[in-house]
Protein backbone atom coordinates (compact mmCIF):
# COMPACT_ATOMS: atom_id res chain seq x y z
CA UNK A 1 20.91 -27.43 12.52
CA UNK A 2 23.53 -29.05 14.36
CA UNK A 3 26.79 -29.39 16.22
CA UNK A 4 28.89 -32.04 16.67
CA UNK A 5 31.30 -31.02 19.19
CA UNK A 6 28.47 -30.14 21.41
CA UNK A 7 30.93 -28.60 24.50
CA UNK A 8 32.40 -26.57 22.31
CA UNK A 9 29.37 -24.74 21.07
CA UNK A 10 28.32 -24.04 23.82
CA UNK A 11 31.67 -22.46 25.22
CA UNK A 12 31.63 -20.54 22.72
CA UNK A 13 28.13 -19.30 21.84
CA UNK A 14 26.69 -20.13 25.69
CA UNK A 15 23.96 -17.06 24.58
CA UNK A 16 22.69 -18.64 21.90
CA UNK A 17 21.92 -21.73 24.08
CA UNK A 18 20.35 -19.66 26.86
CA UNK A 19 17.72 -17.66 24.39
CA UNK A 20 17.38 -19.44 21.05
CA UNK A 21 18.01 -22.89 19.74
CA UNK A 22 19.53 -23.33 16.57
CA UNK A 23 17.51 -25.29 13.99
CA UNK A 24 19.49 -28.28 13.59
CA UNK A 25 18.72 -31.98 14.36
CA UNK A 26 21.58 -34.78 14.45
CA UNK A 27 19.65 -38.49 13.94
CA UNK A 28 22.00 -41.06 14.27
CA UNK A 29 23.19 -40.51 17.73
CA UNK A 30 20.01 -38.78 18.25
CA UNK A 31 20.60 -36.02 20.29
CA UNK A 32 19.03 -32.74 19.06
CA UNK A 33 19.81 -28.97 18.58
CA UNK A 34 17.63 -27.13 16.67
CA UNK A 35 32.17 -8.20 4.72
CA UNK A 36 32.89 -7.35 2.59
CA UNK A 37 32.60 -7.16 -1.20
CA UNK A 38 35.35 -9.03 -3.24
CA UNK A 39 36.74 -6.47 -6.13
CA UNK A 40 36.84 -8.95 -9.47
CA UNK A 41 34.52 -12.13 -8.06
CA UNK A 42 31.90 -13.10 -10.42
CA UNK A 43 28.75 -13.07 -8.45
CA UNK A 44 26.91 -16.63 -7.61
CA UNK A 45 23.22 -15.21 -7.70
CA UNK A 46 20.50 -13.69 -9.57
CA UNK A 47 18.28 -11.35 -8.14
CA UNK A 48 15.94 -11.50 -11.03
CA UNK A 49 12.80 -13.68 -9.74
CA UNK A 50 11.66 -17.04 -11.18
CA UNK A 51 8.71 -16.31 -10.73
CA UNK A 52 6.17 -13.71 -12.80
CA UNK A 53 3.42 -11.90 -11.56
CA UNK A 54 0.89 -13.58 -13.83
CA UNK A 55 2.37 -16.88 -12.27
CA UNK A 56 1.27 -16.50 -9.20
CA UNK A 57 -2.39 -15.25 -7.59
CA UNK A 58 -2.78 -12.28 -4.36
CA UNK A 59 -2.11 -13.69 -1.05
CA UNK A 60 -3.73 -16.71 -0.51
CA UNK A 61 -3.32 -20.48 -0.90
CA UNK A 62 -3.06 -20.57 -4.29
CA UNK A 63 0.08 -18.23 -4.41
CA UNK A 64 1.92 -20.51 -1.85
CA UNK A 65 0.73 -23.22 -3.49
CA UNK A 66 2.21 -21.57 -6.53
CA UNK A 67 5.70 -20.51 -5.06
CA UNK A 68 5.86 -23.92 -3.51
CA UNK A 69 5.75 -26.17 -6.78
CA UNK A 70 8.38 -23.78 -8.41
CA UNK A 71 11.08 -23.48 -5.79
CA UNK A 72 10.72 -26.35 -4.05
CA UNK A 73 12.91 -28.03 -6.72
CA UNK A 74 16.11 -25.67 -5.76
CA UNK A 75 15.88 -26.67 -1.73
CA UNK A 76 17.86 -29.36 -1.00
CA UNK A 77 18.66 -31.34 2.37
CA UNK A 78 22.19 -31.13 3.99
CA UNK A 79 23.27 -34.07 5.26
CA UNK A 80 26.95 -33.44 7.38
CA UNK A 81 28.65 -36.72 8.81
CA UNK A 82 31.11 -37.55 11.42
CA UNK A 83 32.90 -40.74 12.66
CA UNK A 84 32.78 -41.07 16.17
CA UNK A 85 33.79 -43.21 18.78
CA UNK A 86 31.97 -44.97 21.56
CA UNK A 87 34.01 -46.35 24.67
CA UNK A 88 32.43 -48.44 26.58
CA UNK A 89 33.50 -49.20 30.26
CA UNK A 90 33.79 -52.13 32.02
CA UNK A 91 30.54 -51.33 34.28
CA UNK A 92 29.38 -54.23 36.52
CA UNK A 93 25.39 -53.45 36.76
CA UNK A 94 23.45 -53.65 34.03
CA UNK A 95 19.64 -52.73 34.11
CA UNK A 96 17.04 -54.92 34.96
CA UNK A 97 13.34 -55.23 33.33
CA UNK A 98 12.06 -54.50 36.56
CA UNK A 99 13.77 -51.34 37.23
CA UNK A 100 16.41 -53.08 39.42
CA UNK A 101 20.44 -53.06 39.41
CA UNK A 102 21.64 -56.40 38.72
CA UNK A 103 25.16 -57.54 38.44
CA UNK A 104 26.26 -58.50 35.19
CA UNK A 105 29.19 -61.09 34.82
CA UNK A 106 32.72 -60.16 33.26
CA UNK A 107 32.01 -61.80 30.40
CA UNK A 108 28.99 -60.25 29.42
CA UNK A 109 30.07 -56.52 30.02
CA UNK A 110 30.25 -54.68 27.07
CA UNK A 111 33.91 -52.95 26.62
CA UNK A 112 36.29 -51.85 24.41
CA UNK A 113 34.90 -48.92 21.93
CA UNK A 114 33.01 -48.76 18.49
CA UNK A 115 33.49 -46.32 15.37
CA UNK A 116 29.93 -45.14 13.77
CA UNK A 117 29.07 -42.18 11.39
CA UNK A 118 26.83 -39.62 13.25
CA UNK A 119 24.08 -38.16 10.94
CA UNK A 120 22.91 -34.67 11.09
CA UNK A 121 20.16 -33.33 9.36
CA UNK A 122 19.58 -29.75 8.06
CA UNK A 123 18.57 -27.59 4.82
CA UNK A 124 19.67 -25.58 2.33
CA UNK A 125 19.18 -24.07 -1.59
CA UNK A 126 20.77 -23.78 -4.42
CA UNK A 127 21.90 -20.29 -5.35
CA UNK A 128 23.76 -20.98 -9.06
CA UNK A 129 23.07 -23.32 -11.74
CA UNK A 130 26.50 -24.76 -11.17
CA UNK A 131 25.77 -26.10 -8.02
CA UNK A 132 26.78 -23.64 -5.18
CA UNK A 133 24.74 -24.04 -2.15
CA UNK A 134 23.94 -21.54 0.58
CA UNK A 135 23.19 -23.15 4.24
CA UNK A 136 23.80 -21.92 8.14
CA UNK A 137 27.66 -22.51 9.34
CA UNK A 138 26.11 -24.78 12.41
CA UNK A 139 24.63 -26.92 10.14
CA UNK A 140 27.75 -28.49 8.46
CA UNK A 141 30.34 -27.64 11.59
CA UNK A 142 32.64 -30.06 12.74
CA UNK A 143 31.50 -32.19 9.70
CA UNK A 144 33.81 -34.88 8.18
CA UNK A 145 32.23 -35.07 5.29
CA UNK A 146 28.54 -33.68 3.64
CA UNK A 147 25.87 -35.32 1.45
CA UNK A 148 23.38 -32.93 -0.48
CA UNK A 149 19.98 -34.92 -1.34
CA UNK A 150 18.26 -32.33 -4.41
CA UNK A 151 14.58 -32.94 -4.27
CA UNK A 152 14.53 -35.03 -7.19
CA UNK A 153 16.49 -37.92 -5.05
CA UNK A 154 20.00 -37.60 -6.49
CA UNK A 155 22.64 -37.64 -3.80
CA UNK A 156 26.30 -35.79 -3.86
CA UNK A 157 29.09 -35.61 -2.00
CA UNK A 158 29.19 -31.48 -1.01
CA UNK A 159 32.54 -29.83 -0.71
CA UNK A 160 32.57 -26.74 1.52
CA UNK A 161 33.48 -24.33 -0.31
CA UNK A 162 33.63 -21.41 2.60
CA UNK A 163 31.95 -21.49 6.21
CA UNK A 164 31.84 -17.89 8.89
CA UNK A 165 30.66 -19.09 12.16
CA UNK A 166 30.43 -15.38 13.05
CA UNK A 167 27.26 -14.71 10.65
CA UNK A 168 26.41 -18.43 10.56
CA UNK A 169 26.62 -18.79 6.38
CA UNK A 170 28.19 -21.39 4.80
CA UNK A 171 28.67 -22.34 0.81
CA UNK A 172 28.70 -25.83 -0.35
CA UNK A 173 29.16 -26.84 -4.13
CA UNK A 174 27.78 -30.11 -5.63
CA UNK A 175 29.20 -30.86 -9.46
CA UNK A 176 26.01 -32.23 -11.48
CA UNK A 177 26.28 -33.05 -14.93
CA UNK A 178 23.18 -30.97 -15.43
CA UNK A 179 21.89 -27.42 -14.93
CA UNK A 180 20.54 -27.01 -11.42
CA UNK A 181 17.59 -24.79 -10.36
CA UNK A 182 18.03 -21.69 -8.13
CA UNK A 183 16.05 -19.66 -6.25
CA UNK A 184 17.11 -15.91 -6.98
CA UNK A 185 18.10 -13.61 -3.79
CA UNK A 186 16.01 -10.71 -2.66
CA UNK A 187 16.44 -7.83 -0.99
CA UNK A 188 15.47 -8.11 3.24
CA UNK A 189 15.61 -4.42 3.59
CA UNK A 190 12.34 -4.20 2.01
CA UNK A 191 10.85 -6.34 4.09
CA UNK A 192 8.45 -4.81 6.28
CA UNK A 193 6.73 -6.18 9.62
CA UNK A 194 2.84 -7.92 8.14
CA UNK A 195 4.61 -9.03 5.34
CA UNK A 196 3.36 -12.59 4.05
CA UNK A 197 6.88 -15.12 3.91
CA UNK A 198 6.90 -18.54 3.55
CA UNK A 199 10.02 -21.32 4.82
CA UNK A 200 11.10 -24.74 2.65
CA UNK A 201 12.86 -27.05 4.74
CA UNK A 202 13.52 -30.11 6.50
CA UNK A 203 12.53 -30.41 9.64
CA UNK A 204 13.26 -33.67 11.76
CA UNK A 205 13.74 -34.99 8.17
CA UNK A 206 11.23 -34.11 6.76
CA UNK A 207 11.92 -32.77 3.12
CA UNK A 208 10.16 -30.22 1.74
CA UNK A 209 8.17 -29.26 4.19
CA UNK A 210 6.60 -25.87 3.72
CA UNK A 211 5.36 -23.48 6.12
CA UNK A 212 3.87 -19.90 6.10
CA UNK A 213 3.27 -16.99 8.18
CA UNK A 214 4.23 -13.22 8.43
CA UNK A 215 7.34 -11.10 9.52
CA UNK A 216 7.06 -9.86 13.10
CA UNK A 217 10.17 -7.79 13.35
CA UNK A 218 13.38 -7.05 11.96
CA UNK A 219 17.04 -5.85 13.67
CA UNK A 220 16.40 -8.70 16.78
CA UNK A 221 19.28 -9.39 18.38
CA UNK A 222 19.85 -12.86 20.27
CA UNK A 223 22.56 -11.60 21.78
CA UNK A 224 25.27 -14.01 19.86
CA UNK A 225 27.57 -11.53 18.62
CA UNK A 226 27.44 -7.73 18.89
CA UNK A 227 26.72 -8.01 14.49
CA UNK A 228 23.31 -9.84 15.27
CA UNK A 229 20.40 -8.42 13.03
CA UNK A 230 17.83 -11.32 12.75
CA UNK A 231 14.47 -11.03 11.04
CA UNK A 232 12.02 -12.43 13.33
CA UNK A 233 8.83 -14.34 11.77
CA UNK A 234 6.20 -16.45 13.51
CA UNK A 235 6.37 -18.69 10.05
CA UNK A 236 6.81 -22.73 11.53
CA UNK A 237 10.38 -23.49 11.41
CA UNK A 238 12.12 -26.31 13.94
CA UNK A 239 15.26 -28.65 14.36
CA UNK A 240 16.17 -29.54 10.39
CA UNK A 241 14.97 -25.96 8.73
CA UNK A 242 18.21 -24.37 9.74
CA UNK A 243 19.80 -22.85 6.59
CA UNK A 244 16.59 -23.15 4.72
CA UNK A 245 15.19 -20.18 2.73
CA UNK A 246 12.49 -17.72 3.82
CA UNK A 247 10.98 -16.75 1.07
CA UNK A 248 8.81 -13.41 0.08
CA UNK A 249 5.46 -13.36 -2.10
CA UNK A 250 7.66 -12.61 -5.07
CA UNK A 251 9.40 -15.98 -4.90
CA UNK A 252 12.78 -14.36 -3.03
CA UNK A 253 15.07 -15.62 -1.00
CA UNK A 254 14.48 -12.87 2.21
CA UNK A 255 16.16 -14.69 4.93
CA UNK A 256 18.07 -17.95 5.93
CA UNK A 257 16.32 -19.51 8.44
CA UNK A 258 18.88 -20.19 11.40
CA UNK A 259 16.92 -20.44 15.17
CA UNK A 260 13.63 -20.51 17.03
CA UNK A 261 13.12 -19.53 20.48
CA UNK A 262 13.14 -22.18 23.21
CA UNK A 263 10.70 -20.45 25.74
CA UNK A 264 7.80 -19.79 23.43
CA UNK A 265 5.87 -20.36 20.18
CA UNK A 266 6.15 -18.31 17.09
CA UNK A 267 10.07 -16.89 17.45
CA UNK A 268 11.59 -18.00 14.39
CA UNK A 269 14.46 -15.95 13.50
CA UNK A 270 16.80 -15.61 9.69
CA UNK A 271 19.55 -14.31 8.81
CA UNK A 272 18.77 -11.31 6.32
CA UNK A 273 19.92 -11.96 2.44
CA UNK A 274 21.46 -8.63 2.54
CA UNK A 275 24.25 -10.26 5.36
CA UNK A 276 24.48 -13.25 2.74
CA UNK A 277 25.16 -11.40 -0.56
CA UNK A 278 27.73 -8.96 1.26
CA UNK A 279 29.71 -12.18 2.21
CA UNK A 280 29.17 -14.64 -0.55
CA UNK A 281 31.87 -13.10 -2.49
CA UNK A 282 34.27 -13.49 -0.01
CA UNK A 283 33.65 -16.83 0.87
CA UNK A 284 33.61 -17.91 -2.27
CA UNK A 285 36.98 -16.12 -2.98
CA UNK A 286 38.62 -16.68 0.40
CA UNK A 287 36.41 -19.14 2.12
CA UNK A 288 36.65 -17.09 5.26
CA UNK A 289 35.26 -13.63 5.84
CA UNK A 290 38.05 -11.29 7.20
CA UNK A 291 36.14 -8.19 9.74
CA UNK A 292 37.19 -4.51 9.81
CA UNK A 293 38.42 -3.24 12.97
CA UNK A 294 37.98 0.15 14.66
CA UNK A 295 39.10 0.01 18.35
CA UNK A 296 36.13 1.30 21.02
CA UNK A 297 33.89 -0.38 23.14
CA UNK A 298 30.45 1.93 22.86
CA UNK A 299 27.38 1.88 24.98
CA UNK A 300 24.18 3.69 24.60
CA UNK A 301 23.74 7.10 25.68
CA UNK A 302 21.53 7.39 29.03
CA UNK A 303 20.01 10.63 30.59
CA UNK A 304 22.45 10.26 33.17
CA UNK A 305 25.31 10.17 30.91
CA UNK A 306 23.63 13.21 28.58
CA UNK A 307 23.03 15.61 31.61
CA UNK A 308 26.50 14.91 33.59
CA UNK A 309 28.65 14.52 30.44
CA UNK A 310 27.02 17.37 28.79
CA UNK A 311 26.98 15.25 25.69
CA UNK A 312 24.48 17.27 23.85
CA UNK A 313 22.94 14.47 21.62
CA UNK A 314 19.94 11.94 22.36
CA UNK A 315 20.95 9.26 20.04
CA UNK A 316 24.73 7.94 18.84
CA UNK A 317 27.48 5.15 20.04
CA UNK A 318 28.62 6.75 23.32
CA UNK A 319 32.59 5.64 23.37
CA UNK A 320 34.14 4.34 26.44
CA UNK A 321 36.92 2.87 25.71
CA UNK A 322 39.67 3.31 23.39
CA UNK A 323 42.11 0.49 22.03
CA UNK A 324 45.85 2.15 22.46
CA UNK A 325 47.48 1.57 18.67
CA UNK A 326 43.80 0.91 16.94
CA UNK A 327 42.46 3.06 14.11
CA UNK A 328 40.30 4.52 16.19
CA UNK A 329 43.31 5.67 18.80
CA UNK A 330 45.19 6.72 15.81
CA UNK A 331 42.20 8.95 14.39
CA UNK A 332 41.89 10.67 17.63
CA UNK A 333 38.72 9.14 19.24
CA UNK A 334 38.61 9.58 22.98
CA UNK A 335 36.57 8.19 25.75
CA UNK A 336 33.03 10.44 26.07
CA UNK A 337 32.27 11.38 22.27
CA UNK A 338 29.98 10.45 20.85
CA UNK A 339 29.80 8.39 17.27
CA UNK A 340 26.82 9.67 14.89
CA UNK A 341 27.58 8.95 11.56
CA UNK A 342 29.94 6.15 10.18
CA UNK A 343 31.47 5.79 6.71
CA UNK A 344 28.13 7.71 5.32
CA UNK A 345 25.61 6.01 7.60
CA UNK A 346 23.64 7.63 10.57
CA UNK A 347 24.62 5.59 14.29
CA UNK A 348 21.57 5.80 15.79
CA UNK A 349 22.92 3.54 18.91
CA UNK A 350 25.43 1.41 20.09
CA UNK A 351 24.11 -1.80 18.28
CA UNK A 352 23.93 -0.20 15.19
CA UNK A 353 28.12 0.97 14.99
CA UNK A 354 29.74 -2.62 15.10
CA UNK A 355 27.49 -4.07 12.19
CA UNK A 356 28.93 -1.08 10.24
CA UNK A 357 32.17 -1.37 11.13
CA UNK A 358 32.56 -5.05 10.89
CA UNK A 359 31.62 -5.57 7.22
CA UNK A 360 33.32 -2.21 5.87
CA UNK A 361 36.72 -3.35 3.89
CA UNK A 362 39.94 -3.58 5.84
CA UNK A 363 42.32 -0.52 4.74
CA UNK A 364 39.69 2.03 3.67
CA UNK A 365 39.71 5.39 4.59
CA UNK A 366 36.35 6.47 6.09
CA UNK A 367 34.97 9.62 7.80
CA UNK A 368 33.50 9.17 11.23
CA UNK A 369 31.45 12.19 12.38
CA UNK A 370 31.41 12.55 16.12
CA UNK A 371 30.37 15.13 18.76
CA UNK A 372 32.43 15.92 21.50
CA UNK A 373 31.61 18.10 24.52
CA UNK A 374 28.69 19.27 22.29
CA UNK A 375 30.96 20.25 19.23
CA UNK A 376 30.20 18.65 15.97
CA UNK A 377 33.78 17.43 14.25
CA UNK A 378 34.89 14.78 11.43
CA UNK A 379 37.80 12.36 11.79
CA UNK A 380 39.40 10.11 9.50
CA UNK A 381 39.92 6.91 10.53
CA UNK A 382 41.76 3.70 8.06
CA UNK A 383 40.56 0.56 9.54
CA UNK A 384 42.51 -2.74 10.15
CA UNK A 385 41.75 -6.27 9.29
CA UNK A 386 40.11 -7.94 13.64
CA UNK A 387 43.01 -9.17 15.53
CA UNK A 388 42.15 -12.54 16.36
CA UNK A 389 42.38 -11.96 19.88
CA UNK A 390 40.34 -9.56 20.18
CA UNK A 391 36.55 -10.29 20.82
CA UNK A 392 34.74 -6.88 20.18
C-alpha cells in the first residue's frame, strides 16, 4: 500500500501511523509504507463460490493448495504512478569514500531538478468478468495514472472508477477483450475467531504470493475513524498485500487486506466484505460514498456516570453532546440519554452507533429507541447527508 503525498497522510490519518502500517510499498523512489445501497445499480459480484466442495479436501495443504491454483488467476497487482520532481541544490560538499566532507567544485555540483515516474506497488482482484477491480483507497491515492498486471502477464491501463478514503476501498476497471476471472464475495459476518483464511498478494513485488493462517478477532479498531471494524488475522501479510483478498476455506473473498501492526508479529488486519458490498454500489454509481448524519458525540457508559446520572442501563451510546439544527436536535435527543437501539439494531456501546449511522441512507426516517432518566421512549429521527466540515 502506498502514499504519495506522504505529509499529507499523515496529517490526516496521524493514528494510523502511530498503531498500524498500511500495506503498501512504493519502489522507484523507494521509500516504504506498508453506505449505502444504490436503488437500480446492477450489482458487480457473485456470491456464488468458484469453488465446489468435492474440489477441494478438509483443512490441510491440499485445500490451500487447491484454492490457490483456482483464484490465484483473478488477483492481480496494482501498479499506481506519479511524476515527480527532484530539485537539486547547489550544495558545495559532496561525500567522500572515506566518510569525509570534501568540497566539490561549481562545476561539478549537481543542480537544477529532474522529472521521474514514482512506482508503487500493491494488490488487488477482480470482482466481475468485465473487468472491475476491488483494491484499498491508499493503494492508488494521489496516483497519476494505474497499471493492472493480471497473473497471466497482460498489462492495462486501470481507470478509477470510485475511491472512499474513509473505508479505504477503491474500484478500478480494466477493458479486456476477453472474459476475466473473479473471485466471488463472501459473507465476513460468519466468520468466526479459529477460522482457517488464507491472503493472495504482492508483497515487496512479489506476485502471487500466498499465505495462510487463522482469524484472531473481529470488530478491532485502529483507531482511524470512529467506523473502524477490522478483522484481525495472524495470516502473513506485509508492504504490497494491501487491497489483496483474504480468503475463507470456501474460496470467498472475507476481507481486504489493508494493514499490519508495526510493534509486533502476527497483527494483520482487513477490511470486512460486508463494508465492501454495502459501498460498491455507490462507488460504482457515484464514485464517492456520501455518509448519513445524526448529530451527537456519544461515549460509553461508566459506573460513575450510571450511579450519578441515574441512567438505569449497563450498556448503550451515552450522548453528550448535541449538534443545534442536526437530526438528532430536531428529533429531540438531549445530552444524558442514552441510545440502545438504532434503525432496528441493538447499540451495545459507543463504537457500535456511528458504524450504524454512517452507512444508513441519507433522508430515511428511522426509529431510535433511547432511555432517559430510566424511562424507555422512541424518537424519530430523518438523517442528513455529513457536512463536510464536520469530523464526527
Amino acid at each position: 500500500m502506498h502514499n504519495f503525498n506522504k505529509g499529507k497522510y499523515m496529517n490526516t490519518s496521524s493514528n494510523w501511523i502511530k498503531k498500524g502500517v498500511l500495506l503498501g510499498i512504493a519502489i522507484t523512489a523507494v521509500f516504504v509504507m506498508s453506505g449505502s445501497g444504490v436503488a437500480g445499480v446492477e450489482k458487480i459480484w457473485t456470491e456464488k463460490t468458484t469453488v465446489s466442495n468435492t474440489d477441494v479436501s478438509p483443512v490441510g495443504s491440499t485445500l490451500f493448495r487447491g484454492l490457490a491454483e483456482k483464484l490465484s488467476p483473478a488477483v492481480v497487482n496494482v501498479k499506481p504512478m506519479k511524476k515527480v520532481t527532484k530539485t537539486y541544490g547547489n550544495f558545495p560538499y559532496g561525500n567522500s569514500p572515506y566518510g569525509m566532507p570534501r568540497m566539490t567544485p561549481p562545476q561539478m555540483r549537481p543542480h537544477g531538478s529532474k522529472e521521474f515516474r514514482q512506482r508503487g506497488e500493491g494488490s488487488g482482484f477482480i470482482i466481475h468478468k468485465d473487468g472491475y477491480i476491488l483494491t484499498n483507497a491508499h493503494v492508488i491515492e494521489n496516483s497519476d495514472s494505474v497499471q493492472i498486471a493480471l497473473s497471466t502477464g497482460g498489462l492495462f491501463k486501470g481507470k478509477i472508477i470510485g475511491m472512499d478514503a474513509v473505508a479505504d476501498l477503491a474500484i478500478i476497471k480494466i477493458d479486456s477483450p476477453d472474459p476475466l476471472p473473479v473471485i466471488p464475495l463472501g459473507h465476513s459476518n460468519e466468520l468466526k475467531p479459529g477460522d482457517w483464511v488464507m491472503a493472495i498478494g504482492s508483497p515487496f513485488g512479489l506476485d502471487l504470493t500466498v499465505t495462510v493462517g487463522i482469524v484472531s478477532a473481529k470488530g478491532r479498531s485502529l483507531g482511524a475513524t470512529p467506523y473502524d471494524d477490522f478483522i484481525q488475522t495472524d495470516t502473513p501479510i506485509n508492504p504490497g498485500n494491501s487491497g489483496g483478498p483474504l480468503i475463507n476455506t470456501q474460496g470467498e473473498v472475507v476481507g481486504i487486506n489493508t494493514a499490519v501492526m508495526q510493534m509486533g508479529q502476527g497483527l494483520g488486519f482487513s477490511l470486512p466484505v460486508d463494508l465492501a458490498k454495502k459501498l460498491i454500489p455507490e462507488l460504482k454509481a457515484h464514485g464517492k460514498v456520501t455518509r448519513s448524519w445524526l448529530g451527537v458525540s456519544v461515549q460509553d457508559i461508566s459506573l460513575a456516570d450510571k450511579e450519578s446520572l441515574k441512567l438505569g442501563v449497563d450498556q448503550g451510546s451515552l450522548v453528550r453532546e448535541v449538534v443545534v439544527d442536526s437530526p438528532a436536535y430536531k428529533a429531540g435527543l438531549k445530552m444524558n440519554d442514552v441510545i440502545v437501539e438504532f434503525d432496528g439494531h441493538t447499540i451495545n456501546n459507543s463504537r457500535t452507533l456511528p458504524k450504524q449511522v454512517v452507512y444508513t441512507p441519507a433522508g430515511k426516517e428511522i426509529s431510535i429507541k433511547l432511555v432517559r432518566e430510566g424511562k424507555t421512549i422512541r424518537v424519530e429521527a430523518i438523517l442528513k447527508p455529513f457536512p463536510e466540515n464536520v469530523m464526527s
